[in-house]
Structure formats: structure tokens, C-alpha cells
Protein backbone atom coordinates (compact mmCIF):
# COMPACT_ATOMS: atom_id res chain seq x y z
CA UNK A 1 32.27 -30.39 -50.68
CA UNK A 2 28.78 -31.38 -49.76
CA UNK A 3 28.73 -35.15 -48.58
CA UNK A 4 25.38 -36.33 -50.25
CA UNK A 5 23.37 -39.42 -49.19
CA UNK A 6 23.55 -43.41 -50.43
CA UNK A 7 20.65 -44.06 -51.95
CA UNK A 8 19.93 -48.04 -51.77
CA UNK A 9 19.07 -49.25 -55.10
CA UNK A 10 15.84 -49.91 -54.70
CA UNK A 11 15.46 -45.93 -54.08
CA UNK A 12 17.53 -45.18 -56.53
CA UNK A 13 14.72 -47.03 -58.99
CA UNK A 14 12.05 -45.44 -57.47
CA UNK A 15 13.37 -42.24 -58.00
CA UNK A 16 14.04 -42.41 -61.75
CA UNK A 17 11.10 -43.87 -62.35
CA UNK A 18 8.69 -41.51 -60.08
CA UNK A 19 7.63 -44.16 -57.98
CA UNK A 20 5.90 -42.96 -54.04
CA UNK A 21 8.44 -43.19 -51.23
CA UNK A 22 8.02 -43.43 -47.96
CA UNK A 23 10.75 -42.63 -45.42
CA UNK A 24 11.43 -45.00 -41.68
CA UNK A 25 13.22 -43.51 -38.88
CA UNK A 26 15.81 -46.01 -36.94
CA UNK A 27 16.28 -44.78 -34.00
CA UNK A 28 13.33 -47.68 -33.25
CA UNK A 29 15.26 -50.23 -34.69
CA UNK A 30 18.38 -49.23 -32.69
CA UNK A 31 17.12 -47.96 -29.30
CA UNK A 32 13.76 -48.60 -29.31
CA UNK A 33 13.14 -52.02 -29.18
CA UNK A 34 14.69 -55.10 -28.25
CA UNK A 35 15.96 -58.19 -30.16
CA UNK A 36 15.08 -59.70 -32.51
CA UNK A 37 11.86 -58.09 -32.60
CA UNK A 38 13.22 -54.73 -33.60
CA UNK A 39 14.71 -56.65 -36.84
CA UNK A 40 11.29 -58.17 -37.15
CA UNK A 41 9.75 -54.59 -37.34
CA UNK A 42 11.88 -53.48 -39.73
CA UNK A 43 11.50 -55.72 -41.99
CA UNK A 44 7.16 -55.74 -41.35
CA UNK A 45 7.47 -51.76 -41.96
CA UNK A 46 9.06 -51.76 -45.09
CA UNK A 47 6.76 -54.73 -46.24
CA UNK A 48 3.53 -53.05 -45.55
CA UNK A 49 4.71 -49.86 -47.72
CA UNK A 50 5.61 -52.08 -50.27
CA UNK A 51 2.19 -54.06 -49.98
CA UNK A 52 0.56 -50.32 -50.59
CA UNK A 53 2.50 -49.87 -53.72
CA UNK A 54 5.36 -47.49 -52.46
CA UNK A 55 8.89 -47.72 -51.67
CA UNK A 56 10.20 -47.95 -48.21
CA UNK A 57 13.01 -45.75 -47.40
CA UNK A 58 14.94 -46.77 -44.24
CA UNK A 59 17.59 -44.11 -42.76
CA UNK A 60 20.33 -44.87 -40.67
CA UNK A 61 23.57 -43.55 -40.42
CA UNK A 62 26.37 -46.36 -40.86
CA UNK A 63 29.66 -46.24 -40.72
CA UNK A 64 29.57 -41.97 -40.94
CA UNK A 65 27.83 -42.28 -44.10
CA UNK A 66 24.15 -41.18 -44.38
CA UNK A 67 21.56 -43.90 -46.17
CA UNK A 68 18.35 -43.11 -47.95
CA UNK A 69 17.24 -46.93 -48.27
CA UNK A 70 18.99 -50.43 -47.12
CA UNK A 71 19.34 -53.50 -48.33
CA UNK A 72 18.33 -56.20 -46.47
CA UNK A 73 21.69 -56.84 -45.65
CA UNK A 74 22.23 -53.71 -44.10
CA UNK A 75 18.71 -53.28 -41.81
CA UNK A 76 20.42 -57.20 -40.39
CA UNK A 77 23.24 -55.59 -39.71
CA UNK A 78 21.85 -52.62 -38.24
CA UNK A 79 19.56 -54.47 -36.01
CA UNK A 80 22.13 -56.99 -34.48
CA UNK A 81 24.83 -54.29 -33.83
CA UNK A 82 24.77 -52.05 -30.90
CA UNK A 83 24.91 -48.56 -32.26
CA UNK A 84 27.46 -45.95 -31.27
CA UNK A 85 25.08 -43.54 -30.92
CA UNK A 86 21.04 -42.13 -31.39
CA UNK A 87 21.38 -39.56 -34.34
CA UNK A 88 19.61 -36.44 -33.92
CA UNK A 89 20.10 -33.55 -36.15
CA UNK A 90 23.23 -31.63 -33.76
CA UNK A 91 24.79 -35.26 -34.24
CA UNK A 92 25.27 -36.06 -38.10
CA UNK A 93 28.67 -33.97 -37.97
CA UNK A 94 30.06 -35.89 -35.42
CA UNK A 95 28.57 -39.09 -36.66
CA UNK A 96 30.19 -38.63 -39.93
CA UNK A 97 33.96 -37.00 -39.01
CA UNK A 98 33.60 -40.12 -36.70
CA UNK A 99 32.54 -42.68 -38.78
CA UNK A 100 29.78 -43.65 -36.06
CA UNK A 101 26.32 -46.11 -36.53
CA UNK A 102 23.37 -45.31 -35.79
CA UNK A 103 19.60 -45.00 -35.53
CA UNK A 104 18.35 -42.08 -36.92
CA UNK A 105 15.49 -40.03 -34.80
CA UNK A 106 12.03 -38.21 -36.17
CA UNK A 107 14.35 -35.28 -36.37
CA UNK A 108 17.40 -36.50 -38.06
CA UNK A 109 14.88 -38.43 -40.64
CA UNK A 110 12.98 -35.55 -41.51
CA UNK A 111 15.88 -33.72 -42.12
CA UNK A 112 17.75 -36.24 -44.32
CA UNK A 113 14.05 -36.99 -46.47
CA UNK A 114 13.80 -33.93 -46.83
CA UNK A 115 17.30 -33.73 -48.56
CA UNK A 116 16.72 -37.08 -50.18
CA UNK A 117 13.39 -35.58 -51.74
CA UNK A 118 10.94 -37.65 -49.80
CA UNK A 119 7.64 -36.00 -49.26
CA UNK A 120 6.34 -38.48 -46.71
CA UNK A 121 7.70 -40.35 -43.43
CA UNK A 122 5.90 -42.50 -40.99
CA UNK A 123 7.10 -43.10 -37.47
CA UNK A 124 5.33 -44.11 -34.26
CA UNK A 125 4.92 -40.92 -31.77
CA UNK A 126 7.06 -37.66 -32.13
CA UNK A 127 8.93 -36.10 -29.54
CA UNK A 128 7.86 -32.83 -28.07
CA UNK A 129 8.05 -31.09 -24.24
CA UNK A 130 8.92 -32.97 -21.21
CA UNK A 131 6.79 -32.98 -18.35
CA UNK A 132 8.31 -30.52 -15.69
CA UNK A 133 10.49 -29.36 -17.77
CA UNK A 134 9.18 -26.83 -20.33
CA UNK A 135 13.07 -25.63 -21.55
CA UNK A 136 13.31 -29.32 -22.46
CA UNK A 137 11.80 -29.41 -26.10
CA UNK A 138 12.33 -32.47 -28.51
CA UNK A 139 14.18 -31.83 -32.03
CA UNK A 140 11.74 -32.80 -33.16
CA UNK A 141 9.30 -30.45 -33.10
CA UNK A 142 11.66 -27.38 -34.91
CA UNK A 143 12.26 -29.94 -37.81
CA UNK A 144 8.42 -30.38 -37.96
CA UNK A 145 8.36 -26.41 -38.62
CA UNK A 146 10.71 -26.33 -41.65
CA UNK A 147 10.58 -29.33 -43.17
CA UNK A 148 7.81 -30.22 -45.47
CA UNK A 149 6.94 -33.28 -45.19
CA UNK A 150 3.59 -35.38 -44.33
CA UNK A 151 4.76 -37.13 -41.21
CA UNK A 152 2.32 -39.77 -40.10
CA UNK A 153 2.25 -41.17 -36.47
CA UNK A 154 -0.01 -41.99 -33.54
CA UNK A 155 0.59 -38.17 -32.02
CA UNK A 156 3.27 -37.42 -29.89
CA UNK A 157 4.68 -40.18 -27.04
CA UNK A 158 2.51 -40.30 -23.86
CA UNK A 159 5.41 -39.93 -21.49
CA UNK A 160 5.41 -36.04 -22.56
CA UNK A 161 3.32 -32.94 -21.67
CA UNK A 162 1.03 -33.31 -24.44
CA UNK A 163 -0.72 -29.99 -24.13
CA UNK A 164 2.65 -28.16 -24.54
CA UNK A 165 3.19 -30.31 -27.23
CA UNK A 166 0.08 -29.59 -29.15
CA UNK A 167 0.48 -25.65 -28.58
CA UNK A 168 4.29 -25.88 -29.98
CA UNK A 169 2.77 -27.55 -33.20
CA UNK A 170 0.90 -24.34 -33.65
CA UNK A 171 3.83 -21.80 -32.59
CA UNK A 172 5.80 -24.17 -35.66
CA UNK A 173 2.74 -23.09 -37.94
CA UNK A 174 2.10 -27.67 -38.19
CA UNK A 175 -1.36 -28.18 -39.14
CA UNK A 176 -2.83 -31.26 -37.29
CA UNK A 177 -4.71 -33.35 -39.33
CA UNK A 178 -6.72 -36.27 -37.38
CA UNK A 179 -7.25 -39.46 -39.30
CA UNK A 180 -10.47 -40.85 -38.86
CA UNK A 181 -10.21 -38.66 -35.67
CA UNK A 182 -11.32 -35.36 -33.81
CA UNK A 183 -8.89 -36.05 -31.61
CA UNK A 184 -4.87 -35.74 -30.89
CA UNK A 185 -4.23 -39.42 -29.90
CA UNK A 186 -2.36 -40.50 -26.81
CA UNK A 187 0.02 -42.91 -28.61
CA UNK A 188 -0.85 -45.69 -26.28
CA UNK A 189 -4.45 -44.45 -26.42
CA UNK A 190 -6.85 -42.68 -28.89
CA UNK A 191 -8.33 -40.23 -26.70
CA UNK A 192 -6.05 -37.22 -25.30
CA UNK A 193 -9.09 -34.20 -25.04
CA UNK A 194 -6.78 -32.34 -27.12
CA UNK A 195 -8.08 -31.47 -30.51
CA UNK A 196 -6.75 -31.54 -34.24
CA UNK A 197 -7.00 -28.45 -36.49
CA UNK A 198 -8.89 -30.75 -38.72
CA UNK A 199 -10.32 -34.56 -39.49
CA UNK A 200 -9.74 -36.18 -42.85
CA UNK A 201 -11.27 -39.59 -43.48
CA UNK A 202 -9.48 -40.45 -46.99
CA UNK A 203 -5.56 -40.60 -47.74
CA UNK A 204 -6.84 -38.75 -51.11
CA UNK A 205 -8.03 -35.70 -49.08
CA UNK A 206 -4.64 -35.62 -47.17
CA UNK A 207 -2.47 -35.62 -49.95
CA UNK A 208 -4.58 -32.64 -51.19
CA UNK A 209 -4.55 -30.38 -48.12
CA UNK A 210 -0.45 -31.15 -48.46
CA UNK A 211 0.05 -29.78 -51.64
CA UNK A 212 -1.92 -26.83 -51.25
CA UNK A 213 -0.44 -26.03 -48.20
CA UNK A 214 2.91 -26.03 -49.87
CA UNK A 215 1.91 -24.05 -52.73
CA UNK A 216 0.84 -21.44 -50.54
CA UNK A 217 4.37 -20.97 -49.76
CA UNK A 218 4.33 -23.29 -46.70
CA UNK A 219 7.73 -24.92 -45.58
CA UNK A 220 6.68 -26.72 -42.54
CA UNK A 221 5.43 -30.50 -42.14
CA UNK A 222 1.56 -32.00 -41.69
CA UNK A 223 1.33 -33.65 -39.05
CA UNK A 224 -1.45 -36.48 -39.88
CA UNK A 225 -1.99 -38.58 -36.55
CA UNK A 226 -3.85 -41.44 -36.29
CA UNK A 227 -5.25 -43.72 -32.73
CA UNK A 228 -4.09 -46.98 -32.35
CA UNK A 229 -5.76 -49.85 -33.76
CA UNK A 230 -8.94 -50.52 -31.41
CA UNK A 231 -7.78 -53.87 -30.64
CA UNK A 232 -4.81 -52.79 -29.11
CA UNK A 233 -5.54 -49.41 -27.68
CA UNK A 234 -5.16 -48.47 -24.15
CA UNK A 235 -7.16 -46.83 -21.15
CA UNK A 236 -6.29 -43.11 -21.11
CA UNK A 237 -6.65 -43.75 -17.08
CA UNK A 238 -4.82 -46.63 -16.80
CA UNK A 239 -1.96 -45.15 -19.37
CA UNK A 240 -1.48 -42.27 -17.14
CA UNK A 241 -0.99 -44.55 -13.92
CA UNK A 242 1.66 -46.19 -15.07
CA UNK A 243 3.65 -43.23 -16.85
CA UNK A 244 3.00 -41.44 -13.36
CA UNK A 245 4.82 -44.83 -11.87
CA UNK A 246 7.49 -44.41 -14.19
CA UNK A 247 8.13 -40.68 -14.13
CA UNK A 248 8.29 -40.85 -10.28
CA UNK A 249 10.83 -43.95 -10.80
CA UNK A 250 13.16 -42.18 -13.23
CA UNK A 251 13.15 -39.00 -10.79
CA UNK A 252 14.12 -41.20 -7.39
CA UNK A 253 16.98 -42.61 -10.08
CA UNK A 254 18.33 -39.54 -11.03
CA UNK A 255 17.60 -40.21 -14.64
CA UNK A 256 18.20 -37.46 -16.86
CA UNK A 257 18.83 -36.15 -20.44
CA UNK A 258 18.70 -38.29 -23.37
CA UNK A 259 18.03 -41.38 -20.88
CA UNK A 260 15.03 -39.99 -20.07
CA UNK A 261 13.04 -41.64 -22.70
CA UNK A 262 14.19 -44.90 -23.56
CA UNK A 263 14.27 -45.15 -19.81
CA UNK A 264 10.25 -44.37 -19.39
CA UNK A 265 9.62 -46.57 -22.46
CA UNK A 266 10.96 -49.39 -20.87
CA UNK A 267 9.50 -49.52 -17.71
CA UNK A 268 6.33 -48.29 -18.85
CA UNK A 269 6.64 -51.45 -21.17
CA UNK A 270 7.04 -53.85 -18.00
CA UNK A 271 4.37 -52.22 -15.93
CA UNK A 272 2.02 -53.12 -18.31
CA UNK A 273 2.68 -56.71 -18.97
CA UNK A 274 3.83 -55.54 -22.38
CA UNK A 275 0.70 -54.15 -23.67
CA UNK A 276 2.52 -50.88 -24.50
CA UNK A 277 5.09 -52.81 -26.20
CA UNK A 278 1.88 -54.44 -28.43
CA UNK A 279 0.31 -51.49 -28.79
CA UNK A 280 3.66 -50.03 -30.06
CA UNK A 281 4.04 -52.24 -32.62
CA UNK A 282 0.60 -52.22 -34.05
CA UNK A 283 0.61 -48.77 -34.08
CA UNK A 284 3.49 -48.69 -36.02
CA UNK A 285 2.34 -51.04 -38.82
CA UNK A 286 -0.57 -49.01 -38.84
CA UNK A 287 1.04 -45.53 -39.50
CA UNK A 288 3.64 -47.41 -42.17
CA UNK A 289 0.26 -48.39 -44.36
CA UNK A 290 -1.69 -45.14 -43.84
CA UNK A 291 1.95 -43.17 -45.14
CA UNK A 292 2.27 -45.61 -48.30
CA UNK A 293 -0.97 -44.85 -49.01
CA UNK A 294 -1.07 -40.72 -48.62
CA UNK A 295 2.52 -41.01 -50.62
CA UNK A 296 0.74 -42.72 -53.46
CA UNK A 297 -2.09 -40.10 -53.86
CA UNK A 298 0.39 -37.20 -53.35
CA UNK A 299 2.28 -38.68 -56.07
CA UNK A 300 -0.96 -38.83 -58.16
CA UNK A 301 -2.06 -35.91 -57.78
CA UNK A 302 1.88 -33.87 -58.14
CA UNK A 303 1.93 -36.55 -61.76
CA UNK A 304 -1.44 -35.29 -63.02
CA UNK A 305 -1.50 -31.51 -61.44
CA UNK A 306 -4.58 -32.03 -60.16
């Protein structure tokens, strides 16, 4: 029999009563930052979709049981617990015959919003190809192909070969729609000198290109990427210095696999005094308001059949 999600209550409401929804990956919560301010994000993500008039929608795994939505109770206990393990999408079998904890990542939530009947999910960056290594592709980027969803974030992380990255969004058939941009952000930075298929400056016009690219018989995502807020962007040149740093630091300790990443993050974090860290965070908040706001004209627009 087909184990179906927990739907938190307050997801449960928004569903019978048509309300937006906006899906959070964990995995940030669990592995990406440290406490308590990875409690405090949690709880600022889900407030600024509810200050946009949607309905956060927070997925974790816990206890081998899949959740669309948690309770307050539940993110505190999430955040405060050391997880048992990052959940991709080769890991919710095991997680659940298990009964394991854990952060979910871009791939695991698209896949489990996508069964939950979510249309939109913010996160920060996606994965995508690792630098050197072009057999080493992110999850993430195969969910983006077949599940459709409007996935907002601030491109794809910096510590990856971007312009791999932006040619296997094409070969998944994701359009790349730039916020307010021309431009495929650098996470850390707006600027990469890649380009985005193309620039809408209204949430309105987003939720519009998503539905008729769906009802042209479309199954994959849009990804709609946004730069970092000015105040807290960083120097392209100065970015790429210290990832350099870190890459070459990971290498000489023999870092490898699904280390990789949280390892970079870190260190990229301390070599720059924690700007990254600040720019992370902003970025975040950023994308989380931007997604309420697409989910609520997509909803508008599905309601009235505009």
C-alpha cells in the first residue's frame, strides 16, 4: 500500500479551502546551518509566506514518516536534533523502512510537493555539476525536469560549475526565468555572465508563463531565480577567491562525496568573515516572499481561468 504524506493541519486547511502554498526544503535547517540560527530561519521563512498571504509548507522526514507542513513543535524539534541523515530522493525508502530524521533536499522536496500538490517551492541555490567532476550531477537537477513546479531561488550554489549547470537546465527542457534580472545569479552574487531564457519583472507575469507552460503539456519545473538583496550581495571576484581557497582545501583533505558541499559551505562561510553566511540568509528570506507571492497569483489565475 502506498504510504501517503502527514499533512500538518495548517495544510490540511489550506488545502480544503484553496488557499496558495508554498513548499521549504530542510535539508537547511538540518545541515545547512548552525544553531540556533537554523531554528531562527525556519521559523522567519514560514513567517514571511504567511506575511504574503500563503501557507508555508515545511518538509522533513521524521521518524520514517514523510511531512507536508509542521507544527511549531515539530520544526523545534527538528532543529535541535541531529538528523540521521540528508534525504535525497534514492533515500526516502531507507529513511522510512528505517524510521530515520531528516532534512529534506531541493530534490527530495520537489518530489514530495509535487505529491502533496504544491505548485510552488522556494529554497536558496539548487544543486547542479561539480567543478572537475562533470559525472557528478546534483538530484537535483533531474527532479527539476519532471516535476512541475515554480521553484524560486538565488540560481544554483557558487561552489559548482555554473555553466554546466545552466546548459543541464536546458538538456531538462527548465525554462530560466530571471527576476528583475538578465542574468543567472551567482547565489552569493548577482552577476554570473550567464544568461536567463527570459526576465519577468511582476510575480503576476510568472505565474502566467507557469500555467501556460503546463498546459502545453509541460511536466518539468520553472526555474525563477532571483540576485541577492543589494545590500548583501557579493563581489563576483572576490566570491570566486575564496571558493578557489576552499575547493583547493577540500582536495588537499581528501574530501569527497556528499561532504563535499556542506564542507565548501562552511569554510567558504569563515573565509569571509561570515558575509556568505549573511548573504545566505537574506537571500533566503528573499526567495520565501517572492514564492508566496507567485503562489498567490498562480492560485488566482488557476481560481478564475484566466
Amino acid at each position: 500500500m502506498k504510504k501517503m504524506p502527514i499533512f500538518s493541519p495548517a495544510v490540511q486547511q489550506a488545502q480544503q479551502n484553496g488557499a496558495a502554498l508554498v513548499a521549504l526544503e530542510s535539508a537547511v535547517i538540518t545541515h545547512g546551518l548552525p544553531r540556533p540560527e537554523n531554528l531562527q530561519l525556519a521559523r522567519a521563512l514560514e513567517q514571511e509566506v504567511v506575511a504574503c498571504d500563503a501557507v508555508p509548507a515545511t518538509i522533513a522526514m521524521m521518524g520514517g514518516a514523510l511531512h507536508v507542513g509542521l507544527t511549531a513543535e515539530q520544526l523545534e524539534v527538528l532543529a535541535n536534533q541531529d538528523a540521521d541523515r540528508k534525504i535525497s530522493v534514492r533515500d526516502f525508502g531507507i529513511a522510512a523502512a528505517q524510521g530515520l530524521t531528516g532534512g529534506t533536499t531541493v530534490a527530495a522536496t520537489l518530489a514530495a510537493a509535487h505529491q502533496a500538490g504544491i505548485s510552488v517551492f522556494a529554497t536558496g541555490g539548487i544543486g547542479g555539476v561539480h567543478r572537475g567532476y562533470a559525472l557528478d550531477v546534483s538530484a537535483d537537477l533531474p527532479e527539476l525536469g519532471r516535476r512541475p513546479l515554480v521553484v524560486v531561488c538565488a540560481g544554483a550554489k557558487a561552489i559548482l560549475d555554473l555553466p554546466a549547470t545552466r546548459e543541464m537546465l536546458e538538456t531538462q527542457g527548465v525554462p530560466v526565468i530571471g527576476y528583475g534580472t538578465d542574468e543567472f545569479p551567482a547565489f552569493y552574487s548577482s552577476s554570473s555572465g550567464l544568461k536567463v531564457d527570459v526576465r519577468c519583472d511582476s510575480p503576476q507575469e510568472i505565474a502566467r508563463i507557469a500555467l501556460a507552460h503546463w498546459n502545453m503539456g509541460m511536466n518539468s519545473a520553472l526555474l525563477v531565480v532571483q540576485p541577492p538583496p543589494a545590500e548583501v550581495a557579493m563581489a563576483p571576484d572576490l566570491m570566486e577567491a575564496i571558493i578557489s581557497q576552499a575547493l583547493e582545501e577540500a582536495n588537499q583533505a581528501a574530501v569527497h562525496g556528499a561532504e563535499v558541499t556542506p564542507f565548501l559551505l562552511r569554510r567558504v562561510s569563515e573565509l569571509s568573515g561570515g558575509e556568505s553566511l549573511r548573504a545566505n540568509l537574506a537571500l533566503l528570506r528573499n526567495n520565501a516572499r517572492l514564492a508566496a507571492a507567485i503562489a498567490v497569483n498562480l492560485n488566482r489565475l488557476a481560481t478564475s481561468g484566466a
